[in-house]
Protein backbone atom coordinates (compact mmCIF):
# COMPACT_ATOMS: atom_id res chain seq x y z
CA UNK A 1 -10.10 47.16 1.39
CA UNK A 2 -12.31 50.49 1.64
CA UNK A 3 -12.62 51.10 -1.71
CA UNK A 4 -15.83 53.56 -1.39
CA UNK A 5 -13.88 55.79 1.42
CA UNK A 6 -12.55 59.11 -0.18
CA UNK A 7 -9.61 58.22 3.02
CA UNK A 8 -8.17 55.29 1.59
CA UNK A 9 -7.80 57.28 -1.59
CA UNK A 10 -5.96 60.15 -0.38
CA UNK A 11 -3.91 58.10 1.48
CA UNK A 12 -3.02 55.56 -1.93
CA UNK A 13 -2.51 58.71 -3.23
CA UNK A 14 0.48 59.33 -0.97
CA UNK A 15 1.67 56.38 -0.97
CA UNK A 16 2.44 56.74 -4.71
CA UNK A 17 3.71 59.95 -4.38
CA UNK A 18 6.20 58.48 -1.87
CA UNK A 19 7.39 55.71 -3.85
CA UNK A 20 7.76 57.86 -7.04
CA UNK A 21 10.19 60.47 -5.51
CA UNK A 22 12.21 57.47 -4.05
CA UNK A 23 12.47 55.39 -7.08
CA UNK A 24 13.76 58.73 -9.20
CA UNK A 25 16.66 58.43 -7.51
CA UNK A 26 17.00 54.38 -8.08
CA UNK A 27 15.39 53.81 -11.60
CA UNK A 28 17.14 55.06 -15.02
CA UNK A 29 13.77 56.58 -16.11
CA UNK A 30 14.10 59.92 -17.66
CA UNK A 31 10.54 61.49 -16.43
CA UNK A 32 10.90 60.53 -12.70
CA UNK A 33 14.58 61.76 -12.40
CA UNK A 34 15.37 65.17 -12.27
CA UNK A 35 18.95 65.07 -12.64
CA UNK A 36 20.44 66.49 -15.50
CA UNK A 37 23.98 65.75 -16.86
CA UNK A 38 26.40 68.54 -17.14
CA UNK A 39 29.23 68.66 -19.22
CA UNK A 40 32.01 67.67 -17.00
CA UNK A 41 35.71 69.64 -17.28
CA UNK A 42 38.46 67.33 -16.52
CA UNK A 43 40.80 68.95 -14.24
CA UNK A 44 44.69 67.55 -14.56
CA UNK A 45 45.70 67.24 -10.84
CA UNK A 46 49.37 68.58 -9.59
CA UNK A 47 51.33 65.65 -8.62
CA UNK A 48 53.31 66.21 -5.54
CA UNK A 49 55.70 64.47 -3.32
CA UNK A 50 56.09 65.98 -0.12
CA UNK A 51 54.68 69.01 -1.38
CA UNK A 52 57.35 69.64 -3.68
CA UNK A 53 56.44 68.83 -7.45
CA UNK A 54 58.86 65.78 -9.06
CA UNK A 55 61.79 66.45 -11.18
């Protein structure tokens, strides 16, 4: 391994860039995911049957 070449450090560099912005998505780690949950409003859904709603 090229340790003393400035390459192989920019490159390791982007490497771990790479495999942090993949595993936000995978890992249940607040600082690498940038998801934030919203407050949800359940919707009732119209039951139909044939487009006409039941008796």
């Amino acid at each position: 391994m090229p340790v003393g070449d400035w390459q192989f450090w920019v490159v390791s560099l982007v490497v771990l860039a790479a495999a942090g912005w993949l595993a936000r998505g995978v890992l249940p780690v607040p600082w690498l995911s940038r998801r934030r949950r919203r407050a949800r409003r359940e919707r009732r859904a119209t039951l139909t049957i044939g487009g006409k709603a039941p008796r």
